[in-house]
C-alpha atoms as a PDB file:
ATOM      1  CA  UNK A   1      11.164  11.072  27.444  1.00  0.00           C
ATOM      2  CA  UNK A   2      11.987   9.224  23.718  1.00  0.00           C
ATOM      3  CA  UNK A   3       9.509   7.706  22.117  1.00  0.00           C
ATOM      4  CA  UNK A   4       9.959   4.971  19.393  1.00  0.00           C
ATOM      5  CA  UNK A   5       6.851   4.197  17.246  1.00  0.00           C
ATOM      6  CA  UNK A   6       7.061   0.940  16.284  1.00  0.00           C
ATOM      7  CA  UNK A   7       4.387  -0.336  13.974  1.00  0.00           C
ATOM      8  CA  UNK A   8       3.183  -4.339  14.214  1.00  0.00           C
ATOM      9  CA  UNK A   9       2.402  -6.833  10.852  1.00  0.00           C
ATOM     10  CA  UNK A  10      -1.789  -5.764  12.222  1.00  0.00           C
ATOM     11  CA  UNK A  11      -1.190  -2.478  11.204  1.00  0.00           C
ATOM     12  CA  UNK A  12      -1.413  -1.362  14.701  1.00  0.00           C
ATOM     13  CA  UNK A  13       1.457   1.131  16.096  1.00  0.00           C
ATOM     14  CA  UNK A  14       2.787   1.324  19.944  1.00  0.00           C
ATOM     15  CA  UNK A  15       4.885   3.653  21.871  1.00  0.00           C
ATOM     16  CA  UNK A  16       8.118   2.840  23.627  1.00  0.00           C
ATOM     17  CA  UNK A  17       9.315   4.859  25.977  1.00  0.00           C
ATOM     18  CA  UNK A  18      12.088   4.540  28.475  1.00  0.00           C
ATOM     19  CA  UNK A  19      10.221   1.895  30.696  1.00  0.00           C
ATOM     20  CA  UNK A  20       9.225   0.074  27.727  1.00  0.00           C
ATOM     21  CA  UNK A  21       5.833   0.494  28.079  1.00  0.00           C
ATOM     22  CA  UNK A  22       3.371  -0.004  25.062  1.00  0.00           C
ATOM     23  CA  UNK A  23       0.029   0.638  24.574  1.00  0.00           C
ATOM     24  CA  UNK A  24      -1.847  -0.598  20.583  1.00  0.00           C
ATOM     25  CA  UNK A  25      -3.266   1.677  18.798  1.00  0.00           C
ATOM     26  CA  UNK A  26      -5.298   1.242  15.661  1.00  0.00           C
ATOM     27  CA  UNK A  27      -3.379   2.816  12.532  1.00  0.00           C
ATOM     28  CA  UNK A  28      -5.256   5.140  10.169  1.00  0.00           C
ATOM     29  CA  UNK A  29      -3.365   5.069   7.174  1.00  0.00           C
ATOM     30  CA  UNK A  30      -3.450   7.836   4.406  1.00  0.00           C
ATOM     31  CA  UNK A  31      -1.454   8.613   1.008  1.00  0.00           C
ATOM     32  CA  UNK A  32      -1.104  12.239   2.498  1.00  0.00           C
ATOM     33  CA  UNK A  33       0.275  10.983   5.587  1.00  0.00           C
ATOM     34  CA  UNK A  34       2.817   8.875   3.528  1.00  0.00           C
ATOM     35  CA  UNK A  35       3.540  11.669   1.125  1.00  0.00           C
ATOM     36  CA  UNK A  36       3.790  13.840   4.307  1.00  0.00           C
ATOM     37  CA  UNK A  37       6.570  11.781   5.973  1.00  0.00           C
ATOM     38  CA  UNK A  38       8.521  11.273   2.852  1.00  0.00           C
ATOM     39  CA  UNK A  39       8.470  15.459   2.188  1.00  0.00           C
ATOM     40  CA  UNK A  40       9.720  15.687   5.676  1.00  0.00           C
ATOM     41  CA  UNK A  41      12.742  12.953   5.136  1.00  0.00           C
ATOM     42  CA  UNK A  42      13.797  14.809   1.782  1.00  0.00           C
ATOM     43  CA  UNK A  43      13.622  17.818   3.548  1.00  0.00           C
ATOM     44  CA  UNK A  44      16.096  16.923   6.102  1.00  0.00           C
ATOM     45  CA  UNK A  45      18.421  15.268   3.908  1.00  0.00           C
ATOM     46  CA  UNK A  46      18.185  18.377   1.280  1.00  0.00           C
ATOM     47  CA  UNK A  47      18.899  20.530   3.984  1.00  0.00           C
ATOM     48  CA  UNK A  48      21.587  18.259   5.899  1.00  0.00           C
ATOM     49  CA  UNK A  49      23.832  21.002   6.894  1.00  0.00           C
ATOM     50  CA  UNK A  50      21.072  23.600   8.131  1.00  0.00           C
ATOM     51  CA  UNK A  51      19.315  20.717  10.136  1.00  0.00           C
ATOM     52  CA  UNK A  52      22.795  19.353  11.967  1.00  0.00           C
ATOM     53  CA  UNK A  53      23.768  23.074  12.969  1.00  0.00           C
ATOM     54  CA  UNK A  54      19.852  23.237  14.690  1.00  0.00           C
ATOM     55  CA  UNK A  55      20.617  20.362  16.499  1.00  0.00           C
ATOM     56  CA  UNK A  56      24.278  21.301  17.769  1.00  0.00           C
ATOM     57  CA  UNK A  57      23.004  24.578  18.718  1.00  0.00           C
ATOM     58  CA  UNK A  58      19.996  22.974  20.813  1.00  0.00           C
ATOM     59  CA  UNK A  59      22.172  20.543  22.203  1.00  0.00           C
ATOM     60  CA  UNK A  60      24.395  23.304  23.989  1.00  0.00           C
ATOM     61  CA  UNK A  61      21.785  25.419  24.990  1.00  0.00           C
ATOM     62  CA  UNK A  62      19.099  25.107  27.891  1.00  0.00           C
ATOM     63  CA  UNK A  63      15.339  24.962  26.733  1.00  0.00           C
ATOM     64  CA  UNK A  64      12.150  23.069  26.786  1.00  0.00           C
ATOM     65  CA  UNK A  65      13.282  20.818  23.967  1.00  0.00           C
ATOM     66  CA  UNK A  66      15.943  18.622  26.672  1.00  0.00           C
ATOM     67  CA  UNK A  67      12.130  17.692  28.580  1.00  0.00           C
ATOM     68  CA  UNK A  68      10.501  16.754  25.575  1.00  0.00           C
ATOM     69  CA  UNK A  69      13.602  15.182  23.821  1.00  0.00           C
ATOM     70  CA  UNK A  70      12.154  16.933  20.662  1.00  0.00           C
ATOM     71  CA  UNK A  71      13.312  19.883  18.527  1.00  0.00           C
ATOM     72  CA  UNK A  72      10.945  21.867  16.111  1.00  0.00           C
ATOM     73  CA  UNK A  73      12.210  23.437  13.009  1.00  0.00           C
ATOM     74  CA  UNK A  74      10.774  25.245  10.202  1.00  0.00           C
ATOM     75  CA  UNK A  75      12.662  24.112   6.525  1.00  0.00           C
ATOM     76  CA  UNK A  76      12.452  24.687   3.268  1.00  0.00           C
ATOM     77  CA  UNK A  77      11.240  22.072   0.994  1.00  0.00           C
ATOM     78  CA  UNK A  78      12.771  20.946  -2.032  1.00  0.00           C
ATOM     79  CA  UNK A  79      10.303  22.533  -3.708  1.00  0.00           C
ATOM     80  CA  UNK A  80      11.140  25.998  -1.677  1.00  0.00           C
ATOM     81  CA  UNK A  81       7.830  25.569   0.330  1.00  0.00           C
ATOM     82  CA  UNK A  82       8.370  25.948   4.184  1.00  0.00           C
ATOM     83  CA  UNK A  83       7.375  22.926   6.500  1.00  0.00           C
ATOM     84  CA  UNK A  84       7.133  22.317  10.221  1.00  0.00           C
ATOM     85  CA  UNK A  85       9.309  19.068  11.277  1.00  0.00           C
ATOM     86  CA  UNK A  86       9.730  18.555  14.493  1.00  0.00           C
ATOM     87  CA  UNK A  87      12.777  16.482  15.043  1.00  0.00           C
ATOM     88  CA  UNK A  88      14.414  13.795  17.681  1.00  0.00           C
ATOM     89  CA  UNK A  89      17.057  15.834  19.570  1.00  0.00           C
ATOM     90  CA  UNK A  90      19.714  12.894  20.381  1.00  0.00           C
ATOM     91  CA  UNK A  91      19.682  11.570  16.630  1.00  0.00           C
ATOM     92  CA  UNK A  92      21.730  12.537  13.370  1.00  0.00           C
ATOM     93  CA  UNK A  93      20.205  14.340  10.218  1.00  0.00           C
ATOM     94  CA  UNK A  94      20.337  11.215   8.855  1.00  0.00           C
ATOM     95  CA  UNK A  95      18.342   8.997  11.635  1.00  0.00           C
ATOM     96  CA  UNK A  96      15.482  11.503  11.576  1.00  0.00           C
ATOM     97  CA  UNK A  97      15.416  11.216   8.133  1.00  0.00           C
ATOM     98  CA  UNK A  98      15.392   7.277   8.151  1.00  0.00           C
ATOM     99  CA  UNK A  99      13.086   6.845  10.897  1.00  0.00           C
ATOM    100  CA  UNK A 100      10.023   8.640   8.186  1.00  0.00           C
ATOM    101  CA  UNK A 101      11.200   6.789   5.488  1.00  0.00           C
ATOM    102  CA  UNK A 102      11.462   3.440   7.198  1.00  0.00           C
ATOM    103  CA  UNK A 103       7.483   4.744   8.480  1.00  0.00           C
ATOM    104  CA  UNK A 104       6.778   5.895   5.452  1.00  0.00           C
ATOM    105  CA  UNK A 105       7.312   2.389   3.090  1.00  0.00           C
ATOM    106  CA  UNK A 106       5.186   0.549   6.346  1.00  0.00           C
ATOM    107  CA  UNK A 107       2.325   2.660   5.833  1.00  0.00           C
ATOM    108  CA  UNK A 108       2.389   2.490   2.550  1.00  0.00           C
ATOM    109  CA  UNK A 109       2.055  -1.734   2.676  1.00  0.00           C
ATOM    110  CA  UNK A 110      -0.799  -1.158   5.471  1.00  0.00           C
ATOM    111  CA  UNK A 111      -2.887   1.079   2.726  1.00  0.00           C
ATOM    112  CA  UNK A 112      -2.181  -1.420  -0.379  1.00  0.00           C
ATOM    113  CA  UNK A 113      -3.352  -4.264   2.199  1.00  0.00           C
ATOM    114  CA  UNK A 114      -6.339  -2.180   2.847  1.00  0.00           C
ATOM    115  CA  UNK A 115      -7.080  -1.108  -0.888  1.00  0.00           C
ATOM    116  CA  UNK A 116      -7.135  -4.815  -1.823  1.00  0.00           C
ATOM    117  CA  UNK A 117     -10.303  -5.499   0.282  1.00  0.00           C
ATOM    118  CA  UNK A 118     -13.322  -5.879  -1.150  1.00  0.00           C
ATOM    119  CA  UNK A 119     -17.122  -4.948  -0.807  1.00  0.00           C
ATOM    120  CA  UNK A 120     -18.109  -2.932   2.241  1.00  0.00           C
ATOM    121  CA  UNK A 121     -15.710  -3.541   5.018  1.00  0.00           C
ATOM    122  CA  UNK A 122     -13.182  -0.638   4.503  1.00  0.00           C
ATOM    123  CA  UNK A 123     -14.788   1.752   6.461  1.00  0.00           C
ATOM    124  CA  UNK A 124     -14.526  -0.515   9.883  1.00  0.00           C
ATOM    125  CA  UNK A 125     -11.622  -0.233  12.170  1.00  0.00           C
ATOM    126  CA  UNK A 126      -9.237  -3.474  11.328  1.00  0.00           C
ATOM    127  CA  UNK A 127      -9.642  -4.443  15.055  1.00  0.00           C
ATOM    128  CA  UNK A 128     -11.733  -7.132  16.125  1.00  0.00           C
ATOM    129  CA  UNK A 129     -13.687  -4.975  18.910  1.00  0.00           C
ATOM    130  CA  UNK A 130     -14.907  -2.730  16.145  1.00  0.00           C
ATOM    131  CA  UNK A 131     -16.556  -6.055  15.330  1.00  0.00           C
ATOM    132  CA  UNK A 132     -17.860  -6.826  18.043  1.00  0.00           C
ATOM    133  CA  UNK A 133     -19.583  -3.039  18.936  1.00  0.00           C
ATOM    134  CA  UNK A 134     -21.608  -4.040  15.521  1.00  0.00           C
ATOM    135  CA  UNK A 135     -22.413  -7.152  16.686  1.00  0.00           C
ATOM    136  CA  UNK A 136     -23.827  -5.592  20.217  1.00  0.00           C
ATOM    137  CA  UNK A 137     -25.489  -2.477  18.849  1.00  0.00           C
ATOM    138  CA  UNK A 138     -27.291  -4.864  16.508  1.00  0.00           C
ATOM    139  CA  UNK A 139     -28.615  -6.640  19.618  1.00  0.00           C
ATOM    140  CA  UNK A 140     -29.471  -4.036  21.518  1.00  0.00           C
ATOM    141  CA  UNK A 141     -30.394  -0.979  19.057  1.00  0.00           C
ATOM    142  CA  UNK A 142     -28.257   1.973  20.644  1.00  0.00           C
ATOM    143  CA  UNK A 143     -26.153   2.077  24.305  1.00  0.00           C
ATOM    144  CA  UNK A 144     -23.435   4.055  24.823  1.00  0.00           C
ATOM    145  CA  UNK A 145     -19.312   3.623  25.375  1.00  0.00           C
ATOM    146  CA  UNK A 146     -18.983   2.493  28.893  1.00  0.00           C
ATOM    147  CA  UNK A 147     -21.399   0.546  28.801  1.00  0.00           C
ATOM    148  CA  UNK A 148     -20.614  -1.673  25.636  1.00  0.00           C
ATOM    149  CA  UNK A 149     -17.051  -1.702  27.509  1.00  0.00           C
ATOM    150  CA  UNK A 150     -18.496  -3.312  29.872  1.00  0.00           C
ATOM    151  CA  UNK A 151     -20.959  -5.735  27.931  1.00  0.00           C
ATOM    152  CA  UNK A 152     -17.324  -6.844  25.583  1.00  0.00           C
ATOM    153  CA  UNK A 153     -15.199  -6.799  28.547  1.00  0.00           C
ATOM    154  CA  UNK A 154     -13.014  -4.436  26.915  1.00  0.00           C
ATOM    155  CA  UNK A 155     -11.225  -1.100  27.621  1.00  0.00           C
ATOM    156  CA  UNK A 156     -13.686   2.088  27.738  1.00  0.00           C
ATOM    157  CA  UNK A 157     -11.309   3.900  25.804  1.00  0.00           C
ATOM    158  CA  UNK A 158     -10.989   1.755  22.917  1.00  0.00           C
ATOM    159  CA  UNK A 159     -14.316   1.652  22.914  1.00  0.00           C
ATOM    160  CA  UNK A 160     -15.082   5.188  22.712  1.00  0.00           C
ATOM    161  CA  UNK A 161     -12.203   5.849  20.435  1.00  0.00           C
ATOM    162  CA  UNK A 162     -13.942   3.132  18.145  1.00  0.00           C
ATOM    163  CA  UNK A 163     -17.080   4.597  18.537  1.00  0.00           C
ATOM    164  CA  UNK A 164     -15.558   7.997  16.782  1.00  0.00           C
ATOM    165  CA  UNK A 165     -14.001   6.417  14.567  1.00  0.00           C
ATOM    166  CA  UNK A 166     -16.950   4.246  12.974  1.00  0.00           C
ATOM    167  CA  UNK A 167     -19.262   7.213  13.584  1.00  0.00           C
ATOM    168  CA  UNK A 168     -17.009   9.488  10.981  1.00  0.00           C
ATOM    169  CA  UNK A 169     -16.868   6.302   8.493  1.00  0.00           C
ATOM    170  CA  UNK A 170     -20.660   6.303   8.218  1.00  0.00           C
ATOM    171  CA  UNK A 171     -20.758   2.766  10.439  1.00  0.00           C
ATOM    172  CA  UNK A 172     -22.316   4.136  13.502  1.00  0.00           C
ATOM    173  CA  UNK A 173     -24.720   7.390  14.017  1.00  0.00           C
ATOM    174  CA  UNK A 174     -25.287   9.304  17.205  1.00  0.00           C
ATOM    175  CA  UNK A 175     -28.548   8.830  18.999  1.00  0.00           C
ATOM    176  CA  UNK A 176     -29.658  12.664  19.185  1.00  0.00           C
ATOM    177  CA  UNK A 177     -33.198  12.836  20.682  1.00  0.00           C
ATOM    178  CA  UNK A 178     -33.205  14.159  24.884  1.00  0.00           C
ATOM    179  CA  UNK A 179     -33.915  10.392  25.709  1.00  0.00           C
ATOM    180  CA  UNK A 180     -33.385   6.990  24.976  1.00  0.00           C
ATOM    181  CA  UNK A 181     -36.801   5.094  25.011  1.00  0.00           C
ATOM    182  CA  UNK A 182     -36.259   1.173  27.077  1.00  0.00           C
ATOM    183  CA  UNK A 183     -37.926  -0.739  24.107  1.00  0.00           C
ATOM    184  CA  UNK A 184     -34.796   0.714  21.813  1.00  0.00           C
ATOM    185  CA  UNK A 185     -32.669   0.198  23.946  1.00  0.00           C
ATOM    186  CA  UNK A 186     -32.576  -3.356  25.197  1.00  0.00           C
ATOM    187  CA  UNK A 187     -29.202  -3.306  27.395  1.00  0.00           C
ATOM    188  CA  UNK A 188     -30.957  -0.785  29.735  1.00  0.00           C
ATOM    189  CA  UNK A 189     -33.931  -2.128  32.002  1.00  0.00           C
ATOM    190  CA  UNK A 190     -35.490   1.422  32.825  1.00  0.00           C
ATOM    191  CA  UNK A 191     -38.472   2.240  31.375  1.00  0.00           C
ATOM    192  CA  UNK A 192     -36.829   5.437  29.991  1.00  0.00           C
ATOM    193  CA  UNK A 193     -32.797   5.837  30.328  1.00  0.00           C
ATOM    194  CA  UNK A 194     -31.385   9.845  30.267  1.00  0.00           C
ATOM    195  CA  UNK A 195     -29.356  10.819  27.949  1.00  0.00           C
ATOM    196  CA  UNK A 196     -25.921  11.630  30.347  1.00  0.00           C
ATOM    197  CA  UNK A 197     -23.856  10.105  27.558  1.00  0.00           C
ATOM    198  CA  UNK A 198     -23.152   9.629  24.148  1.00  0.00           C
ATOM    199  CA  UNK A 199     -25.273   7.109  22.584  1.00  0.00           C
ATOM    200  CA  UNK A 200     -24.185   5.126  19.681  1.00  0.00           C
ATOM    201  CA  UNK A 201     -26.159   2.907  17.096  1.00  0.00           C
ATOM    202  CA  UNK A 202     -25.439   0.903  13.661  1.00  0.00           C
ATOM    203  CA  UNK A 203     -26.357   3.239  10.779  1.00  0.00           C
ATOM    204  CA  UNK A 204     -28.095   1.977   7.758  1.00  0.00           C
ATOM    205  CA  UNK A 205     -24.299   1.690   6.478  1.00  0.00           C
ATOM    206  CA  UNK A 206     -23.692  -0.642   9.940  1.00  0.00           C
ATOM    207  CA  UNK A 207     -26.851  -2.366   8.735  1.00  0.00           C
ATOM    208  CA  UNK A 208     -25.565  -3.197   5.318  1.00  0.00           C
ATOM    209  CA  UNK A 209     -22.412  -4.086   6.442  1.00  0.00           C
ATOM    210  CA  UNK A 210     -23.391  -6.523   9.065  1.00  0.00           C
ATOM    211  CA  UNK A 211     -25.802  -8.556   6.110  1.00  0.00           C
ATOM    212  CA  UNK A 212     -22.229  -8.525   3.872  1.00  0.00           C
ATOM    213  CA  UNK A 213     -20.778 -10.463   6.991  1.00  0.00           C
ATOM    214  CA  UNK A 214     -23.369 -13.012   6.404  1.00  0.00           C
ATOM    215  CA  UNK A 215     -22.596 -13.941   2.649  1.00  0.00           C
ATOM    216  CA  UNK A 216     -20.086 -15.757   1.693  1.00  0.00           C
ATOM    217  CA  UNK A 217     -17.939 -12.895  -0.048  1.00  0.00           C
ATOM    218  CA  UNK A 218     -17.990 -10.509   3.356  1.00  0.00           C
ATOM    219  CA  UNK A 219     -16.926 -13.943   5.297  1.00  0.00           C
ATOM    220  CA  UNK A 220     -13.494 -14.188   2.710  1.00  0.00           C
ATOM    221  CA  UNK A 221     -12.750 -10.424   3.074  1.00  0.00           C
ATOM    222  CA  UNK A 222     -13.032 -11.065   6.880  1.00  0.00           C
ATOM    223  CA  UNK A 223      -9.906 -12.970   6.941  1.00  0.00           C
ATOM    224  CA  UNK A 224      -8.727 -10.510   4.881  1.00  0.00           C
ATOM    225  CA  UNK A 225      -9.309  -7.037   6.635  1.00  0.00           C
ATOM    226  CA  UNK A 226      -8.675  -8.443  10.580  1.00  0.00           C
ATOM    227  CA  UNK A 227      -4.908  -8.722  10.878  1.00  0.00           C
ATOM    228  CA  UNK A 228      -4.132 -12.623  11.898  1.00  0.00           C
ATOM    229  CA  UNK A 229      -7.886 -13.480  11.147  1.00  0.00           C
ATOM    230  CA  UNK A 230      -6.710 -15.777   8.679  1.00  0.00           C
ATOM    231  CA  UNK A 231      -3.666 -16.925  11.077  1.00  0.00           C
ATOM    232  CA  UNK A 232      -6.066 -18.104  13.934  1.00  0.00           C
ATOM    233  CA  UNK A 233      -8.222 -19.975  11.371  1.00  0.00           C
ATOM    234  CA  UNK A 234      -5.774 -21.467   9.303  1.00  0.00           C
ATOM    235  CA  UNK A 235      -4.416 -22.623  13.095  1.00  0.00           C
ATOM    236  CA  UNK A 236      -7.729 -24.269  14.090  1.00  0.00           C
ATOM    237  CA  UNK A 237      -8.471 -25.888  10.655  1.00  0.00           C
ATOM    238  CA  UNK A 238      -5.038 -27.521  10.590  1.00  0.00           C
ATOM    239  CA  UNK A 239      -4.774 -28.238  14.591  1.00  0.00           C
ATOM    240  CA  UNK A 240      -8.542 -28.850  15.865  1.00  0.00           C
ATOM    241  CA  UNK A 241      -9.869 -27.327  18.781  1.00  0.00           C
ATOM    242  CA  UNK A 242      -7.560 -24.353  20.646  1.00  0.00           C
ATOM    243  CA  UNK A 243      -8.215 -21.945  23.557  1.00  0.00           C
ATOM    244  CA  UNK A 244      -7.016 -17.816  23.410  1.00  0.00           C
ATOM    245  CA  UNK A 245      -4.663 -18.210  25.995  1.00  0.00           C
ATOM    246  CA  UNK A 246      -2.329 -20.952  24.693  1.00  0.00           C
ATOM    247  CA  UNK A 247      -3.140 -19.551  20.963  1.00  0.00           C
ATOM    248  CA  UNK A 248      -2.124 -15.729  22.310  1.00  0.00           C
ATOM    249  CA  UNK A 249       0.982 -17.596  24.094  1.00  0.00           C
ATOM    250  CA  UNK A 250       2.275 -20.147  20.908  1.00  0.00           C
ATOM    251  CA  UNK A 251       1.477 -17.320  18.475  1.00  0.00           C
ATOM    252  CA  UNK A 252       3.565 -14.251  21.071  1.00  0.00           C
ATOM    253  CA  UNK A 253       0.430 -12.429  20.527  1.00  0.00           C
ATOM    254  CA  UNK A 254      -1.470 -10.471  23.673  1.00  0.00           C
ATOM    255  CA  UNK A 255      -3.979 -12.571  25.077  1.00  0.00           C
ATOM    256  CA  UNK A 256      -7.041  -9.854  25.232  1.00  0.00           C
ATOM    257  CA  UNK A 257      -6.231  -9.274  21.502  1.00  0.00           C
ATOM    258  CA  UNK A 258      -6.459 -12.714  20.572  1.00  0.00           C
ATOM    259  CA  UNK A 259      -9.364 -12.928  23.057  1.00  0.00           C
ATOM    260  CA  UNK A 260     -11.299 -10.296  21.203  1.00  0.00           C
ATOM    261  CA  UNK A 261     -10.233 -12.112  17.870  1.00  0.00           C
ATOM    262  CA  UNK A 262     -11.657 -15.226  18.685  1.00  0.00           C
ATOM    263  CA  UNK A 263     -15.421 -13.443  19.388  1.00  0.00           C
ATOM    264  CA  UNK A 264     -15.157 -11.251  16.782  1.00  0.00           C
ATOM    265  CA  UNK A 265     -14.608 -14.403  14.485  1.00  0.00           C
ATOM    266  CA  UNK A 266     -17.153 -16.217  15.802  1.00  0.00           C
ATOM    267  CA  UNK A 267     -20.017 -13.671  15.860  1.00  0.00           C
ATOM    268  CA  UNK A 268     -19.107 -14.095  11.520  1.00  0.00           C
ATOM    269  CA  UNK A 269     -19.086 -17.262  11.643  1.00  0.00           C
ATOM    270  CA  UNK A 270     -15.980 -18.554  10.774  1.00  0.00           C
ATOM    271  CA  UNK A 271     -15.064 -20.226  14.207  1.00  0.00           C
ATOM    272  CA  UNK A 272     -17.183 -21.610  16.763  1.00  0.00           C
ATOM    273  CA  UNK A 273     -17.128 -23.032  20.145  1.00  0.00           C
ATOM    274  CA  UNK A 274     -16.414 -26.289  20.972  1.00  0.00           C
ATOM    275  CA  UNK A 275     -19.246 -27.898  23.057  1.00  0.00           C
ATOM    276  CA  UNK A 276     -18.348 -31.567  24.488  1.00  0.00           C
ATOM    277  CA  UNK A 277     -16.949 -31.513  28.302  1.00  0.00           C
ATOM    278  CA  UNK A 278     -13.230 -33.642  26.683  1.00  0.00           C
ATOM    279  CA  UNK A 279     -11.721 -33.398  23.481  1.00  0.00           C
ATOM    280  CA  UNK A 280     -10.165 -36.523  22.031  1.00  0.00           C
ATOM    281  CA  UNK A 281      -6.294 -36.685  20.926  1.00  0.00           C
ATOM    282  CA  UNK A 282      -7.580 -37.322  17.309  1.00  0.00           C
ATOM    283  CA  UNK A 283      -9.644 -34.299  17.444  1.00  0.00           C
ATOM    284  CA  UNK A 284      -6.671 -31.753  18.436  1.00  0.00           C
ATOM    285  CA  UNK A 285      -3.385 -31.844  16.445  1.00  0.00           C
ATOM    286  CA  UNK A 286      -2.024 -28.969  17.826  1.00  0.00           C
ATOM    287  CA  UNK A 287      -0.719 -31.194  21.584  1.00  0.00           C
ATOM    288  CA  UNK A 288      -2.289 -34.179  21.221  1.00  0.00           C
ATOM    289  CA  UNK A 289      -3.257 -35.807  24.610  1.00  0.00           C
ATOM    290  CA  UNK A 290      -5.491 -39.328  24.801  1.00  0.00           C
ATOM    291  CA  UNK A 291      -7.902 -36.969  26.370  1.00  0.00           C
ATOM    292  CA  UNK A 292      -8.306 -33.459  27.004  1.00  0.00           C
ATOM    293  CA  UNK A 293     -10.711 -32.130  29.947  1.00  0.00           C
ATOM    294  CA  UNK A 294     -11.904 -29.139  28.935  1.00  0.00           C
ATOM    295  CA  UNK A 295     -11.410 -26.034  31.429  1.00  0.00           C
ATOM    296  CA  UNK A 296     -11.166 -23.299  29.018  1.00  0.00           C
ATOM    297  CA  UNK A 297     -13.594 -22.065  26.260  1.00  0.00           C
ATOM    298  CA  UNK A 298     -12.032 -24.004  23.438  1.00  0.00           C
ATOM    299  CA  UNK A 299     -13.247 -22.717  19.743  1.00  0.00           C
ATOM    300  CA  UNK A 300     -12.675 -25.149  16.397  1.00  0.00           C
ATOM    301  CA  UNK A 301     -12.401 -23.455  12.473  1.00  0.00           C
ATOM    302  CA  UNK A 302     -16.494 -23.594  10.896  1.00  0.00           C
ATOM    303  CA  UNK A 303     -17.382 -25.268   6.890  1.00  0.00           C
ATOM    304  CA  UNK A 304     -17.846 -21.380   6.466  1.00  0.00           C
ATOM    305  CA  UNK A 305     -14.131 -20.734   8.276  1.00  0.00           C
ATOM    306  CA  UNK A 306     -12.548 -23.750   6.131  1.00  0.00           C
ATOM    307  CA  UNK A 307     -14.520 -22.717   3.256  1.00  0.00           C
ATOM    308  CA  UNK A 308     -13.257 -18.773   3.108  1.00  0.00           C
ATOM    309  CA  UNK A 309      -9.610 -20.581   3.881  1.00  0.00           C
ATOM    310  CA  UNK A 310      -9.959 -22.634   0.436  1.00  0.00           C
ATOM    311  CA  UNK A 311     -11.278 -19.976  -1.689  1.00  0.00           C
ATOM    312  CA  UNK A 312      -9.086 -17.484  -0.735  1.00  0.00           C
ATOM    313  CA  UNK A 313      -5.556 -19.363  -1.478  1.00  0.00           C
ATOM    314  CA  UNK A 314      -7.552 -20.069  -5.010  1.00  0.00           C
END
């Protein structure tokens, strides 16, 4: 089955296959991976004639490579080093070259956009839910994957692939000891819970991070590390109070996404909730009504959201 990566303005990446199913993913961008995918497109272009022969000769012969759509080749560099490249059976020299180089320039905007924040957020995950695990390990002092799924109402997998991913930044640290004592654990009610999974809790690195959030610097970079932070505040300062589902809907975004976004913003600080039962048409720009009964949890832009908004177009 052919997969297209396609990668989104959030810097998250999703495969299409034939059923056009997708499925985000967060993108860890590197300068080797760019240089990697740029060595591999020079490679095929340098060795054109070599790599279109490979593929005629797969093409009329039976194999594993017609289940997996895929053909790996060894090639020699430009430099006359020799390389692994596995390539896309149905397209040209050409295509397989484009399709690293068109990767390759996307990446490299995703790292410069990640280079130019500041202070101590670079090591979290660009996804709001990484925000949110912070946010709940700081409330309860350690718990473990499926269970902060459960507490965030998000997927256990994200959550655990999160969890990895913060642990080898320095954000979280593995709880090591046989058990997990109640009193330091708060989301558990036994007096002593057994350690049958992997607990996670903020490091002294999650600790410093989470008192950056609070000043006024870590609440600008905010907007600027969480891909369309900055959209969904600029959207509530200029059109009053809004709910995730018609945001996530207007905006063509995915509604636990924007969900997520909404909490993850609001645990900083730079949106809240709005608390009276009706919202009046002069309060909400976005569809004005003479009166709007509130069903859903609506959330308006903070002083600290509008704030972060004017100092960072400064």
């Amino acid at each position: 089955m052919a997969h297209v990566v396609v990668a989104t303005p959030a810097g998250y990446t999703y495969a299409v296959d034939s059923n056009a199913v997708s499925q985000y993913e967060p993108t860890m961008v590197s300068q080797a991976e760019i240089d990697r995918l740029r060595l591999e497109a020079d490679t095929i272009m340098t060795r054109y004639q070599t790599v279109e022969r490979a593929l005629e000769r797969a093409r009329s012969e039976s194999g594993e490579h017609w289940e997996t759509g895929e053909l790996p080749i060894s090639l020699e560099t430009p430099h006359g080093e020799s390389i692994d490249v596995t390539l896309d059976l149905e397209s040209s020299p050409a295509d397989n070259a484009q399709v690293r180089y068109d990767r390759a320039s996307e990446l490299e905007a995703e790292l410069e956009r990640q280079q130019r924040i500041v202070g101590q957020l670079a090591p979290l995950p660009a996804d709001p839910v990484a925000y949110l695990i912070c946010y709940h390990l700081d409330a309860v002092e350690g718990n473990y994957p499926r269970s902060m799924a459960g507490h965030l109402d998000a997927e256990r997998g994200q959550v655990e692939d999160l969890c990895e991913e913060m642990e080898t930044a320095g954000v979280l640290e593995r709880v090591e000891s046989g058990t997990v004592k109640q009193r330091r654990v708060k989301a558990k009610q036994a007096e002593e819970v057994r350690q049958h999974h992997t607990y996670y809790r903020l490091s002294r690195q999650g600790d410093h991070l989470l008192r950056f959030l609070d000043d006024p610097e870590g609440k600008r970079n905010v907007l600027r590390h969480l891909p369309d932070g900055k959209t969904l505040v600029e959207r509530l300062a200029r059109g009053g109070p809004d709910y995730p589902r018609m945001t996530a809907e207007e905006l063509e975004m995915g509604f636990e996404y924007v969900r997520h976004l909404y909490r993850a913003l609001r645990q900083v600080g730079l949106v809240t909730e709005y608390e009276g039962s009706t919202i009046k048409a002069s309060e909400r720009k976005l569809k004005p009504k003479d009166e709007t009964h509130r069903k859903h949890t609506y959330y308006v832009a903070t002083d600290h959201g509008e704030t972060a908004l004017r100092e960072l177009d400064e």
